[in-house]
PDB file of N, CA and C in Angstrom:
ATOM      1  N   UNK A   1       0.836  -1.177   0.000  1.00  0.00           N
ATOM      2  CA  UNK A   1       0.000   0.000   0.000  1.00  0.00           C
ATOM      3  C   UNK A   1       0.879   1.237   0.000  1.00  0.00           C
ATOM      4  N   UNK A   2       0.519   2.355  -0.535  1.00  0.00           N
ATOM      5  CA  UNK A   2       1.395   3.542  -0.510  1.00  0.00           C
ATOM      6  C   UNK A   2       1.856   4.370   0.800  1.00  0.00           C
ATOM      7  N   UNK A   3       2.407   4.624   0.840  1.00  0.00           N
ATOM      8  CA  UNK A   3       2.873   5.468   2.027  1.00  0.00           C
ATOM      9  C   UNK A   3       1.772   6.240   2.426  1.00  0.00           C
ATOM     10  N   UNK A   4       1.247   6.932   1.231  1.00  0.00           N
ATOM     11  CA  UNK A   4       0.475   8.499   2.244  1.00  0.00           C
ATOM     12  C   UNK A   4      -0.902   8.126   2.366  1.00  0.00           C
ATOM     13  N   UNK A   5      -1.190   6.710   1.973  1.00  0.00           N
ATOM     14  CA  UNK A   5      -2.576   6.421   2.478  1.00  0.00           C
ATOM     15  C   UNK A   5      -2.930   4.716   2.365  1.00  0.00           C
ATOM     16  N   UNK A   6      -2.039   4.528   3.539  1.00  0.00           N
ATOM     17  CA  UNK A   6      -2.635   3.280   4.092  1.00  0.00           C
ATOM     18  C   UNK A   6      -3.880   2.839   4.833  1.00  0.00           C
ATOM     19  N   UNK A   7      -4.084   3.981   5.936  1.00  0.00           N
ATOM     20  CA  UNK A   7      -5.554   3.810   6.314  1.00  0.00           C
ATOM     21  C   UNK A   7      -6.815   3.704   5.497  1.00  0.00           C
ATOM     22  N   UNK A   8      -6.733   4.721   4.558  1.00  0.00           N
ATOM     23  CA  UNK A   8      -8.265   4.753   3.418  1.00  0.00           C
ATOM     24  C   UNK A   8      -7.449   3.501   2.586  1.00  0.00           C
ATOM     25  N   UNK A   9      -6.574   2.934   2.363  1.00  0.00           N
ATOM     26  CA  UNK A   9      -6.870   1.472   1.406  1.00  0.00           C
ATOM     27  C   UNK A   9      -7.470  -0.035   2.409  1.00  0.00           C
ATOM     28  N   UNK A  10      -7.150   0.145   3.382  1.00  0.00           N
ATOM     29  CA  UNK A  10      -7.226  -1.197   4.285  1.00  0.00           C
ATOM     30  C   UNK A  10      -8.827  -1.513   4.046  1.00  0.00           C
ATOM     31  N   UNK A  11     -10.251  -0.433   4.246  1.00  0.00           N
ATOM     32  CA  UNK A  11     -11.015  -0.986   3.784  1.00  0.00           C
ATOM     33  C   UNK A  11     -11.552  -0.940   1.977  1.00  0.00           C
ATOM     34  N   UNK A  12     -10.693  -0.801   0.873  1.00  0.00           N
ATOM     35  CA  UNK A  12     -11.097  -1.062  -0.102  1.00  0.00           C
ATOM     36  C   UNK A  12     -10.167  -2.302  -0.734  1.00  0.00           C
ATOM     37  N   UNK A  13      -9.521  -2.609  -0.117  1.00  0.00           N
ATOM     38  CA  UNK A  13      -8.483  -4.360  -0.691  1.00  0.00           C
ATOM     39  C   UNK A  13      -9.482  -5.108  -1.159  1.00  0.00           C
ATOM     40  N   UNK A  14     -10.690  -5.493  -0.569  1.00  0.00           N
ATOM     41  CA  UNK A  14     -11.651  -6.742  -1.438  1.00  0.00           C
ATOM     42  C   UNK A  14     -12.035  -5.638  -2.652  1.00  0.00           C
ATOM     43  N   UNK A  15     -12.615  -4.897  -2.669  1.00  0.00           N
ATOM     44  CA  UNK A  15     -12.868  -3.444  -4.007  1.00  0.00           C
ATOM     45  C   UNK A  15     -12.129  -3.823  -4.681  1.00  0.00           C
ATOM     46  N   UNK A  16     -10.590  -3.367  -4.416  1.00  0.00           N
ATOM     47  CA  UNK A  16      -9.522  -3.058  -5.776  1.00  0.00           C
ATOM     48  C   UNK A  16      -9.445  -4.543  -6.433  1.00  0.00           C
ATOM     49  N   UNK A  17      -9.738  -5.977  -5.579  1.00  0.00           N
ATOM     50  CA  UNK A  17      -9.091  -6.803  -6.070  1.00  0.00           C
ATOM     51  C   UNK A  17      -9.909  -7.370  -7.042  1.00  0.00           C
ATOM     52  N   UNK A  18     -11.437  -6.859  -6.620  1.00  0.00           N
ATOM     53  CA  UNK A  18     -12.656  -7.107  -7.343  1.00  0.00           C
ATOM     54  C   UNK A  18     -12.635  -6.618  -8.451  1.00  0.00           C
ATOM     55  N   UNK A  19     -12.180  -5.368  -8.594  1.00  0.00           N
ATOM     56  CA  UNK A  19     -12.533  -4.734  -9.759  1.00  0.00           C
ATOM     57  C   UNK A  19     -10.851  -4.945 -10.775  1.00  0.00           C
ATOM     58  N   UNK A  20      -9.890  -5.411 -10.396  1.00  0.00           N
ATOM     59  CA  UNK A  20      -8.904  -6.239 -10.920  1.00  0.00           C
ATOM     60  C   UNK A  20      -9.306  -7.515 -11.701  1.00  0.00           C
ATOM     61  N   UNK A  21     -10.097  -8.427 -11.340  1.00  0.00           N
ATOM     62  CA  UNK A  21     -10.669  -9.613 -11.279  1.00  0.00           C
ATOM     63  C   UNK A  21     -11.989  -9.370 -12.341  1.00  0.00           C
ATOM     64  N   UNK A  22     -12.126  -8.278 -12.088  1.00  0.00           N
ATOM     65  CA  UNK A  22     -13.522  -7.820 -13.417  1.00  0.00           C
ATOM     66  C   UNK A  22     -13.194  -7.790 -14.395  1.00  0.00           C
ATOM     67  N   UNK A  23     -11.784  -7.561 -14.877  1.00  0.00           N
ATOM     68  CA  UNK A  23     -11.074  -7.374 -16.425  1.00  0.00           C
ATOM     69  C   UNK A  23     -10.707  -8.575 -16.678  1.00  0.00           C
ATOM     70  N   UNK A  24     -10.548 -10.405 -15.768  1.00  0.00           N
ATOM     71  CA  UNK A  24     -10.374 -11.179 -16.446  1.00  0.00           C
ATOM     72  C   UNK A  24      -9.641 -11.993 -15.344  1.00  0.00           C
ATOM     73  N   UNK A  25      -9.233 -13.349 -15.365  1.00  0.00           N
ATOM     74  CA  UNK A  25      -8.367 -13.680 -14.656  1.00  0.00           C
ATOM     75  C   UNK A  25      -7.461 -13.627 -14.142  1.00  0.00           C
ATOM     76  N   UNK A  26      -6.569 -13.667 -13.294  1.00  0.00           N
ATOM     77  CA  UNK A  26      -5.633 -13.350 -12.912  1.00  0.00           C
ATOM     78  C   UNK A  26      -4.587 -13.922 -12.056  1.00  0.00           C
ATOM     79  N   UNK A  27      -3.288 -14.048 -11.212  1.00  0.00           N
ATOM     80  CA  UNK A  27      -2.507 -14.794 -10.081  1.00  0.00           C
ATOM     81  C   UNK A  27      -2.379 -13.654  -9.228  1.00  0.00           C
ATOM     82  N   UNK A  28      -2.501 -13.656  -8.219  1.00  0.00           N
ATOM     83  CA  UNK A  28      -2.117 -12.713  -7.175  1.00  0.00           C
ATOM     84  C   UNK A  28      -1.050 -11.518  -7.115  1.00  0.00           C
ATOM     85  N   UNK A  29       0.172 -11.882  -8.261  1.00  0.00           N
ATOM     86  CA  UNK A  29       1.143 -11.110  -8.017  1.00  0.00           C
ATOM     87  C   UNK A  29       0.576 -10.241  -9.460  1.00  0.00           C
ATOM     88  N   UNK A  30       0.044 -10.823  -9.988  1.00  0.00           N
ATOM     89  CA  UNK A  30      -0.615  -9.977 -11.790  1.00  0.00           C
ATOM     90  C   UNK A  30      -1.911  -8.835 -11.012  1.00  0.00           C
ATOM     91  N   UNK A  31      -2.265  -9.191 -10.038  1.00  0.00           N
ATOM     92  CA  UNK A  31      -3.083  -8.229  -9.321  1.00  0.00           C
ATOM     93  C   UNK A  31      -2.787  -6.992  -8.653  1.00  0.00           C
ATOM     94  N   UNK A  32      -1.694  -7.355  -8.301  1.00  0.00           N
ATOM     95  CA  UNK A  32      -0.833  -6.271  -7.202  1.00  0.00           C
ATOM     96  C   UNK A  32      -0.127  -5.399  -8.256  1.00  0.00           C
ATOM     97  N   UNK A  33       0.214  -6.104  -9.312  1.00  0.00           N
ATOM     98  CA  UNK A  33       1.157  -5.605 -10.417  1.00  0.00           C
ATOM     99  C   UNK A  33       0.025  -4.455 -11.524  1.00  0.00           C
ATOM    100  N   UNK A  34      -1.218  -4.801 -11.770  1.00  0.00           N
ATOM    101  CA  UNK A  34      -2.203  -4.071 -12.407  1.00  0.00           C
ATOM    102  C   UNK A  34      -2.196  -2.725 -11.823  1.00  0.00           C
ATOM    103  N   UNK A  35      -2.509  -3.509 -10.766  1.00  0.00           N
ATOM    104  CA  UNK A  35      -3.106  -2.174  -9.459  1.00  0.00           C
ATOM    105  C   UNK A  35      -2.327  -0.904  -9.366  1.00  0.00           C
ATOM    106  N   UNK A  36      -1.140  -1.617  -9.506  1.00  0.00           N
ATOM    107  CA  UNK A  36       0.169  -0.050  -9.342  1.00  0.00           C
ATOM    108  C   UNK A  36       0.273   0.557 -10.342  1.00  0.00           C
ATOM    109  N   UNK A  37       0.308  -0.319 -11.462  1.00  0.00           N
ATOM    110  CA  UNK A  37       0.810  -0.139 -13.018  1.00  0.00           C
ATOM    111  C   UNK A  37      -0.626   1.258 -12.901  1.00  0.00           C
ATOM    112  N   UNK A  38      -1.786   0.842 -13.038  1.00  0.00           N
ATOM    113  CA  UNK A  38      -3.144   1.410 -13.446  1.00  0.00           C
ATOM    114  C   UNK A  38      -3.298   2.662 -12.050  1.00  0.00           C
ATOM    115  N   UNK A  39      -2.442   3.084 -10.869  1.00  0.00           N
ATOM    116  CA  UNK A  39      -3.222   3.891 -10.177  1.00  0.00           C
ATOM    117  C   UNK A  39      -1.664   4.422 -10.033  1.00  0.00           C
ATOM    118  N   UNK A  40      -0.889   4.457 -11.117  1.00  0.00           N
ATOM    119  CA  UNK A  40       0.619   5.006 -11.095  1.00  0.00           C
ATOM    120  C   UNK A  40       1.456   4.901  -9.652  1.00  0.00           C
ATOM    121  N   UNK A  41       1.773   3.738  -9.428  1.00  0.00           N
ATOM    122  CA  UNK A  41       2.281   3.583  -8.236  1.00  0.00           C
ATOM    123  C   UNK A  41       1.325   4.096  -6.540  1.00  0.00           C
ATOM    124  N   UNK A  42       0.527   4.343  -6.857  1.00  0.00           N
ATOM    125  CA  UNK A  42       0.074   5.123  -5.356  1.00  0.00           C
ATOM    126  C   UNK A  42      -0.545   3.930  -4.585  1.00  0.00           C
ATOM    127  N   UNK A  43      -1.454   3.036  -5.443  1.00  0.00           N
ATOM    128  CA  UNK A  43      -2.060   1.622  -4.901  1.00  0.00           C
ATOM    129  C   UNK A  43      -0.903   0.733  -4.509  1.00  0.00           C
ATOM    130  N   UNK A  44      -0.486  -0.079  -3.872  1.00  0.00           N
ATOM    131  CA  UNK A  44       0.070  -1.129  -3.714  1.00  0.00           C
ATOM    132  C   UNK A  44      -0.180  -1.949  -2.539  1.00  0.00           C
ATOM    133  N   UNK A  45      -0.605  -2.946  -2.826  1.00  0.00           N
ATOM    134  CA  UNK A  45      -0.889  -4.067  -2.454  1.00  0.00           C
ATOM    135  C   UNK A  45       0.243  -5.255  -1.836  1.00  0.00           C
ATOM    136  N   UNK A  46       0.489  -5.503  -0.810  1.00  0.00           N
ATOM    137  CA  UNK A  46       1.324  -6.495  -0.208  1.00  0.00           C
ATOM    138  C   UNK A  46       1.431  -7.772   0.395  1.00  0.00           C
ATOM    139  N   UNK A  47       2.156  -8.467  -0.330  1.00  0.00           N
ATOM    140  CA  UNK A  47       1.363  -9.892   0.105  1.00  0.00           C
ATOM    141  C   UNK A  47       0.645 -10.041   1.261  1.00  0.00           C
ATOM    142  N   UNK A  48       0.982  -9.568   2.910  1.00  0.00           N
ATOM    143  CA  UNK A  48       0.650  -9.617   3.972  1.00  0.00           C
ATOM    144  C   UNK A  48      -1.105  -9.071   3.999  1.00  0.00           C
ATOM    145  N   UNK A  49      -1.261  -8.351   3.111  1.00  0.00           N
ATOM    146  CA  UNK A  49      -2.432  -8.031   2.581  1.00  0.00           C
ATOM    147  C   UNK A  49      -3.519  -8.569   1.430  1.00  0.00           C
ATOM    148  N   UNK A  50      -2.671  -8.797   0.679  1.00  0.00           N
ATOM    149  CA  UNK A  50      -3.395  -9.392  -0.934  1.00  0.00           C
ATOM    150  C   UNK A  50      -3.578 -10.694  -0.529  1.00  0.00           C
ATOM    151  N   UNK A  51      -2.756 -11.973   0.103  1.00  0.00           N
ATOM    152  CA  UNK A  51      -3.095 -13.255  -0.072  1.00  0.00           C
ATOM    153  C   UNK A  51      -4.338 -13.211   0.953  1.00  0.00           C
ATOM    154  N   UNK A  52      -4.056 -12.654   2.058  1.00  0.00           N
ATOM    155  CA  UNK A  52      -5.217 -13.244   2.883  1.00  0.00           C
ATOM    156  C   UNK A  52      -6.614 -12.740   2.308  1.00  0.00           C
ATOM    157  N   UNK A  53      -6.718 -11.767   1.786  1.00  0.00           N
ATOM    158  CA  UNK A  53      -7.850 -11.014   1.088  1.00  0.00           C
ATOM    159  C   UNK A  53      -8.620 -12.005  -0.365  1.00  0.00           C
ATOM    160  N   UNK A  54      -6.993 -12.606  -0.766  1.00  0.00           N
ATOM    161  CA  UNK A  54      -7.765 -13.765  -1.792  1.00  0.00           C
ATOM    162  C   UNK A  54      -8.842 -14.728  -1.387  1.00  0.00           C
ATOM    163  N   UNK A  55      -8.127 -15.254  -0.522  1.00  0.00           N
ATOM    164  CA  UNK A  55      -8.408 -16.640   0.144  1.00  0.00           C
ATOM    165  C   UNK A  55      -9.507 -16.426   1.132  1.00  0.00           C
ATOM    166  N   UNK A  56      -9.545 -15.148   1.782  1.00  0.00           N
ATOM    167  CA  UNK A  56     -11.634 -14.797   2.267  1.00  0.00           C
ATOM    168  C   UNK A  56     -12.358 -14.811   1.428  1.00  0.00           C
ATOM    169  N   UNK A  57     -12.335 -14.122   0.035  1.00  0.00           N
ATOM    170  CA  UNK A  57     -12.932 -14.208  -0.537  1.00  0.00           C
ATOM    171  C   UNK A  57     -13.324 -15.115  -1.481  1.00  0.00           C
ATOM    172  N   UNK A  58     -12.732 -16.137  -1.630  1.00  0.00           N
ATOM    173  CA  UNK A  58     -12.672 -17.022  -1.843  1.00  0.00           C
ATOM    174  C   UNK A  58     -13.691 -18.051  -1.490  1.00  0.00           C
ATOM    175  N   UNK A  59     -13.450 -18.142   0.186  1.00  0.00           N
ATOM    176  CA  UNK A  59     -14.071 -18.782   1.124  1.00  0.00           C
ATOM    177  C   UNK A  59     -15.412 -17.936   1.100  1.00  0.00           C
ATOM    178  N   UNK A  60     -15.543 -16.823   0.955  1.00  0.00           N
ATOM    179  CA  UNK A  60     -16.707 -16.217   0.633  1.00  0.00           C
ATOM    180  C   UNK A  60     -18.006 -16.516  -0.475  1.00  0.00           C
ATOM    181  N   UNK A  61     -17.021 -17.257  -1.293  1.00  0.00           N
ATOM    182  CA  UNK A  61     -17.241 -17.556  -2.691  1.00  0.00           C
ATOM    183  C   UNK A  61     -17.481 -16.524  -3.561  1.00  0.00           C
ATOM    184  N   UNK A  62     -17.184 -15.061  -3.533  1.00  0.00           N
ATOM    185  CA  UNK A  62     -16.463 -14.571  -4.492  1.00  0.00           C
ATOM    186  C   UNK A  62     -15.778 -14.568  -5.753  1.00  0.00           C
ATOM    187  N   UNK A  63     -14.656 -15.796  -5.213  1.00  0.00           N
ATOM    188  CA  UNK A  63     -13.340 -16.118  -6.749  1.00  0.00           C
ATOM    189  C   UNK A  63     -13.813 -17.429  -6.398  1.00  0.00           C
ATOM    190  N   UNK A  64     -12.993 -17.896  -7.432  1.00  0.00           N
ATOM    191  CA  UNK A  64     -12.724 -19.172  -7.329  1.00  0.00           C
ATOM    192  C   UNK A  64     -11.270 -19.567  -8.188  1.00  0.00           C
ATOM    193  N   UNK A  65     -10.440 -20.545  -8.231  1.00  0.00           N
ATOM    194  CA  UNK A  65      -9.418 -20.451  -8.170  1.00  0.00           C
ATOM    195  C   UNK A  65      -8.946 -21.693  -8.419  1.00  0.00           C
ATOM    196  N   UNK A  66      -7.869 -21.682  -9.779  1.00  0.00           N
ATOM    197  CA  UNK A  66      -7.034 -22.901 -10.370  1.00  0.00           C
ATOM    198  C   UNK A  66      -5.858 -23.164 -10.914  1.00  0.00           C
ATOM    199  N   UNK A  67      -5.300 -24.020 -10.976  1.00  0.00           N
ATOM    200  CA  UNK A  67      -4.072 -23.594 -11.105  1.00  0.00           C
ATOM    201  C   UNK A  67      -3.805 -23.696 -12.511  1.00  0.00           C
ATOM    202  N   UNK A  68      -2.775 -22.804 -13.046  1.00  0.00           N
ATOM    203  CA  UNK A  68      -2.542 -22.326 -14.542  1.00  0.00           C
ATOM    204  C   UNK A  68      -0.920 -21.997 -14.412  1.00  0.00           C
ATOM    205  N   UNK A  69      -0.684 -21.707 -15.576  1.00  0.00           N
ATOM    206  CA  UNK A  69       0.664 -20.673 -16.286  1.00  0.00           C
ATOM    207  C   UNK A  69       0.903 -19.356 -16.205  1.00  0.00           C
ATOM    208  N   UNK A  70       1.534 -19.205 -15.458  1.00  0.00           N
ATOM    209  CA  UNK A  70       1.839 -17.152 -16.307  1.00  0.00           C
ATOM    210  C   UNK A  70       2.501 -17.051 -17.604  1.00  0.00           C
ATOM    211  N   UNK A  71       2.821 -16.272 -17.614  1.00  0.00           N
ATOM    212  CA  UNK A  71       3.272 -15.148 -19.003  1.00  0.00           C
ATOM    213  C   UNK A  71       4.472 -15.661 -18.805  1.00  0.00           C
ATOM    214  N   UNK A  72       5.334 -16.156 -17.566  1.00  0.00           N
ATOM    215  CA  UNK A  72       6.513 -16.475 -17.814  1.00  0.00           C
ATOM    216  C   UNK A  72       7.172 -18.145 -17.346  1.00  0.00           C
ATOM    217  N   UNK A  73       5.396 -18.778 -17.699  1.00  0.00           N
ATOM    218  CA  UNK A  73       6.118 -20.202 -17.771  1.00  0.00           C
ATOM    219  C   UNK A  73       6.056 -21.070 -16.367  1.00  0.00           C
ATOM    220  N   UNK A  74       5.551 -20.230 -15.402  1.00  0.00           N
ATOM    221  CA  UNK A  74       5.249 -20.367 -14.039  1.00  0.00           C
ATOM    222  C   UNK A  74       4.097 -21.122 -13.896  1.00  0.00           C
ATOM    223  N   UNK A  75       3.711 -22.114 -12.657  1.00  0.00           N
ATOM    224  CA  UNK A  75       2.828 -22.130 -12.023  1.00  0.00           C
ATOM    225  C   UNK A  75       2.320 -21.136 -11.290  1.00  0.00           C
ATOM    226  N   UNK A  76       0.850 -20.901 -11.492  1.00  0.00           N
ATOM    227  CA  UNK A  76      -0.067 -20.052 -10.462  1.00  0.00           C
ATOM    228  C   UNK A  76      -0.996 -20.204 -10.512  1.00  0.00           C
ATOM    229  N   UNK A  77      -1.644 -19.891  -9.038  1.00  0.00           N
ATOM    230  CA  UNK A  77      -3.071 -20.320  -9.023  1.00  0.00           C
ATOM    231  C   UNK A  77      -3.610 -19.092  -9.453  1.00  0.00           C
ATOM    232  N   UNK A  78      -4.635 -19.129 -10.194  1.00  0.00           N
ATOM    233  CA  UNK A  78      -5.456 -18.160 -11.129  1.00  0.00           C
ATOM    234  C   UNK A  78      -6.818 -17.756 -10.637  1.00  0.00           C
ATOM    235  N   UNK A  79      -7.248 -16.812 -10.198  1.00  0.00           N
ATOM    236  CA  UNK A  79      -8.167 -16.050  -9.442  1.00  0.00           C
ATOM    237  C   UNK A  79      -9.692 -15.768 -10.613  1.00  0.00           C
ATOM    238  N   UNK A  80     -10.776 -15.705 -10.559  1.00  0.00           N
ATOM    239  CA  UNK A  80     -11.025 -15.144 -11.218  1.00  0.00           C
ATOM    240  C   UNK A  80     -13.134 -15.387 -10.565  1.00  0.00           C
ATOM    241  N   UNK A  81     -13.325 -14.041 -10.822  1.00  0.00           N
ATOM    242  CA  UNK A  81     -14.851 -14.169 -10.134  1.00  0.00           C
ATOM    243  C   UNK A  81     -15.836 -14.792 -10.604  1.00  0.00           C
ATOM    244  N   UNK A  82     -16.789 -14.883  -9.679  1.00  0.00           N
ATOM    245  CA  UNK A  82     -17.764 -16.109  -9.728  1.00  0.00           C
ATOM    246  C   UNK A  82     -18.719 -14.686  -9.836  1.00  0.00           C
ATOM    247  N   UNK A  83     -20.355 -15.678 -10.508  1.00  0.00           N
ATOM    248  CA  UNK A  83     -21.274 -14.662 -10.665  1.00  0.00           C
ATOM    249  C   UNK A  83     -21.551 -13.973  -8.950  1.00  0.00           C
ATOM    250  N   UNK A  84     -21.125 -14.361  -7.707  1.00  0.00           N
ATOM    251  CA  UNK A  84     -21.251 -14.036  -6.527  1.00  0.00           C
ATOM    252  C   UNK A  84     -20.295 -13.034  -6.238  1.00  0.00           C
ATOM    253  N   UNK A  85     -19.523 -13.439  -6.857  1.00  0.00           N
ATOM    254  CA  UNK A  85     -18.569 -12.279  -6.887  1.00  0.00           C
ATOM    255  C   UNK A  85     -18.546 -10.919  -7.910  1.00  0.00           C
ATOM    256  N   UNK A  86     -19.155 -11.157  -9.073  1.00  0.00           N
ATOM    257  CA  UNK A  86     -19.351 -10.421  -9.855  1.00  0.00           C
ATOM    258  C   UNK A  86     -20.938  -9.194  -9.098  1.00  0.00           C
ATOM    259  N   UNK A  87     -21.404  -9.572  -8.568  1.00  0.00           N
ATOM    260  CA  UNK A  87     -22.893  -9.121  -7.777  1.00  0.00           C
ATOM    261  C   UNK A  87     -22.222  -8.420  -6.882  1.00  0.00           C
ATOM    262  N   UNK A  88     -21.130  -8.935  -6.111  1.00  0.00           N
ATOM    263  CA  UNK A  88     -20.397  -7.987  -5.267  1.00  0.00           C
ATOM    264  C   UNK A  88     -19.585  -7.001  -5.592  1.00  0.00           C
ATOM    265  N   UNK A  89     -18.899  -7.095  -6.751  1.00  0.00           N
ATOM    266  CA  UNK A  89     -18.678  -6.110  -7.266  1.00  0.00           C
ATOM    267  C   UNK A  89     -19.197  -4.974  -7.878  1.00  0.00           C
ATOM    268  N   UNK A  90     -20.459  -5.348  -8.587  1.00  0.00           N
ATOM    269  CA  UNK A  90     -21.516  -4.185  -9.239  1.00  0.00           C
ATOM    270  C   UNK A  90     -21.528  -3.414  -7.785  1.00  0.00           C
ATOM    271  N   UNK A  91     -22.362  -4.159  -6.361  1.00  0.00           N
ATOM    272  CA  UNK A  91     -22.870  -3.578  -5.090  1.00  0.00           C
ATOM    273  C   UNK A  91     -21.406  -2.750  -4.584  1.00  0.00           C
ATOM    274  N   UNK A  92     -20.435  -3.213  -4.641  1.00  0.00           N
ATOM    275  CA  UNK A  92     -19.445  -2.721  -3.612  1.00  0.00           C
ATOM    276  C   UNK A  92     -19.043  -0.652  -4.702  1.00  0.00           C
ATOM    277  N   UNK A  93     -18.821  -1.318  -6.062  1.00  0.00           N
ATOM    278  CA  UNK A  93     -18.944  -0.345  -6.789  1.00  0.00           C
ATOM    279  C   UNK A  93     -19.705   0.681  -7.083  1.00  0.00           C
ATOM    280  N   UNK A  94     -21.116   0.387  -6.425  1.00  0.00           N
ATOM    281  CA  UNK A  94     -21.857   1.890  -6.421  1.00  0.00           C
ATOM    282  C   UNK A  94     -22.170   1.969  -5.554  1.00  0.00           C
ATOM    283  N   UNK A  95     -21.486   1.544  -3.755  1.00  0.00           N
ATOM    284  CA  UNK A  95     -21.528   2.177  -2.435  1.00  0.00           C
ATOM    285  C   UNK A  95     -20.145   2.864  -2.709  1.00  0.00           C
ATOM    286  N   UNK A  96     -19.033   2.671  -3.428  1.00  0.00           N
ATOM    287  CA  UNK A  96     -17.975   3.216  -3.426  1.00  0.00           C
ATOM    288  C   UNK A  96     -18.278   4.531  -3.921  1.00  0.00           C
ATOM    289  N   UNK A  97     -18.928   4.761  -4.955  1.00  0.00           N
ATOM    290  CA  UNK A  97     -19.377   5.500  -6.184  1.00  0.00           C
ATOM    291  C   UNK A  97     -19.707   6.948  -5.304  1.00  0.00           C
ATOM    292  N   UNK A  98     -21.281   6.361  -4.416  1.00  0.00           N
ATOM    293  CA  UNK A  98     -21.602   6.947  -3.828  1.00  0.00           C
ATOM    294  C   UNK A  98     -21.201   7.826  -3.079  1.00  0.00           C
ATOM    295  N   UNK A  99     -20.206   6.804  -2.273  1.00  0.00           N
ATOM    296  CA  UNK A  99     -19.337   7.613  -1.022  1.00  0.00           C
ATOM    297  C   UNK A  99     -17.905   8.427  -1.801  1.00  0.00           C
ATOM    298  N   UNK A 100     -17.888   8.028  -2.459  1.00  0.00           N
ATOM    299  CA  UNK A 100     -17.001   8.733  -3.110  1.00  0.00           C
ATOM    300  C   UNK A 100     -17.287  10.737  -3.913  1.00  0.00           C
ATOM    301  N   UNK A 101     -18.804  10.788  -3.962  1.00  0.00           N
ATOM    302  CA  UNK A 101     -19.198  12.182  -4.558  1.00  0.00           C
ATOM    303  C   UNK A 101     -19.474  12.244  -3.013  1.00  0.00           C
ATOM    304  N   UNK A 102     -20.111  12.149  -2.175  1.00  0.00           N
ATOM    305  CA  UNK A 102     -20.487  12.746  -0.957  1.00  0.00           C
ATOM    306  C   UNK A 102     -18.981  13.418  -0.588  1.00  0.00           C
ATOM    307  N   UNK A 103     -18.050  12.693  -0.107  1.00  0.00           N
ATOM    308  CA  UNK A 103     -16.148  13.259   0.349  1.00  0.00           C
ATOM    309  C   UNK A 103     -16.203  14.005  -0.677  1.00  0.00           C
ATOM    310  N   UNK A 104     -16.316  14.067  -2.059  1.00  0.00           N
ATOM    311  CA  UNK A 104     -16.167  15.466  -2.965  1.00  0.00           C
ATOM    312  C   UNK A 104     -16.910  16.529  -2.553  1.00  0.00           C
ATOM    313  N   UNK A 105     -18.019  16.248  -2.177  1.00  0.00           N
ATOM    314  CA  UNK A 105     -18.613  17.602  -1.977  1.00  0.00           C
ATOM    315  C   UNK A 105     -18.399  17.975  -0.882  1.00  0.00           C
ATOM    316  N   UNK A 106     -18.157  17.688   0.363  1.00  0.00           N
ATOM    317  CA  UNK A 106     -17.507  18.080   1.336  1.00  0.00           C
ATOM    318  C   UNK A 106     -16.565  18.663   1.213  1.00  0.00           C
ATOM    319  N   UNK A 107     -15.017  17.763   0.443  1.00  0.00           N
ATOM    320  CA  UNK A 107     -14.086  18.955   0.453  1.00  0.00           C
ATOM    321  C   UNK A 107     -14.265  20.043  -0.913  1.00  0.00           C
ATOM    322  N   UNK A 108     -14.920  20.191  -1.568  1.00  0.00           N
ATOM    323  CA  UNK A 108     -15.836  21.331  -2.677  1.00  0.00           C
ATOM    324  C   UNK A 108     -16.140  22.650  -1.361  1.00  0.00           C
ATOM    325  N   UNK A 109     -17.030  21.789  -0.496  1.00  0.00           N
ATOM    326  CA  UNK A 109     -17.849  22.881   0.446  1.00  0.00           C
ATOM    327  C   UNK A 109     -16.516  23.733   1.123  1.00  0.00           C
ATOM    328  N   UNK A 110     -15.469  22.375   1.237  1.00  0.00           N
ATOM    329  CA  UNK A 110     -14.330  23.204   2.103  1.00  0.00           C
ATOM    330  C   UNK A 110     -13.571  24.131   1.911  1.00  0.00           C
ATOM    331  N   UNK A 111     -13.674  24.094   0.626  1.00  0.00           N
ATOM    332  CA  UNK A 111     -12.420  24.555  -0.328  1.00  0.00           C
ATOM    333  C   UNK A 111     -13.543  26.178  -0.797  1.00  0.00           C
ATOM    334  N   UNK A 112     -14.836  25.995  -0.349  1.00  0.00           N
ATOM    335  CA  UNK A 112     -15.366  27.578  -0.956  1.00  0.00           C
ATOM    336  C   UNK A 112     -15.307  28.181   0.226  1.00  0.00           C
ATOM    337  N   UNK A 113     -15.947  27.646   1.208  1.00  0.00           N
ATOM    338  CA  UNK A 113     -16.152  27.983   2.094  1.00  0.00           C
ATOM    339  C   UNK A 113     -15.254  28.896   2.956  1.00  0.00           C
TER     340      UNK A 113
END
């Protein structure tokens, strides 16, 4: 996770990994690797964080999960959402949505005010 905002990521890790997992399958380290690549380094994700977050959700039934190849010839187990997981993602994505213009307009109000 980034330095200047570890607290506001701790509750969106099932979010980011969801909406990682929405573009297609994936291995855990291709997740962490999206995430930074796509939010220019500020997201990052750490194993101490990302595996256990797999594997709840998982157990959640969320993903589900098999083992495959990477890009470089590797074994990995391959992540990728279930329609339960896909439902959680639409839901988690427009409470995010939500809460996300409300904190805008607050700091909007702050910033005229």
């Amino acid at each position: 996770m980034s330095d200047r905002n570890p607290e506001m990521l701790r509750g969106t890790v099932e979010l980011l990994i969801l909406t990682a997992l929405s573009r297609g399958p994936h291995h855990g380290f291709g997740i962490a690797r999206w995430l930074e690549a796509t939010s220019d380094d500020e997201l990052r994700l750490e194993e101490g964080s990302l595996y256990p977050a797999l594997h709840r959700m998982e157990r959640r039934g969320w993903l589900e999960a098999e083992w495959g190849t990477s890009e470089n010839n590797r074994q990995v187990k391959l992540y990728r959402l279930t329609p339960r997981g896909r439902a959680r993602f639409r839901s988690e994505t427009e409470g995010w949505a939500a809460f996300a213009a409300a904190i805008g307009k607050v700091l909007q109000a702050a910033a005229v005010g």
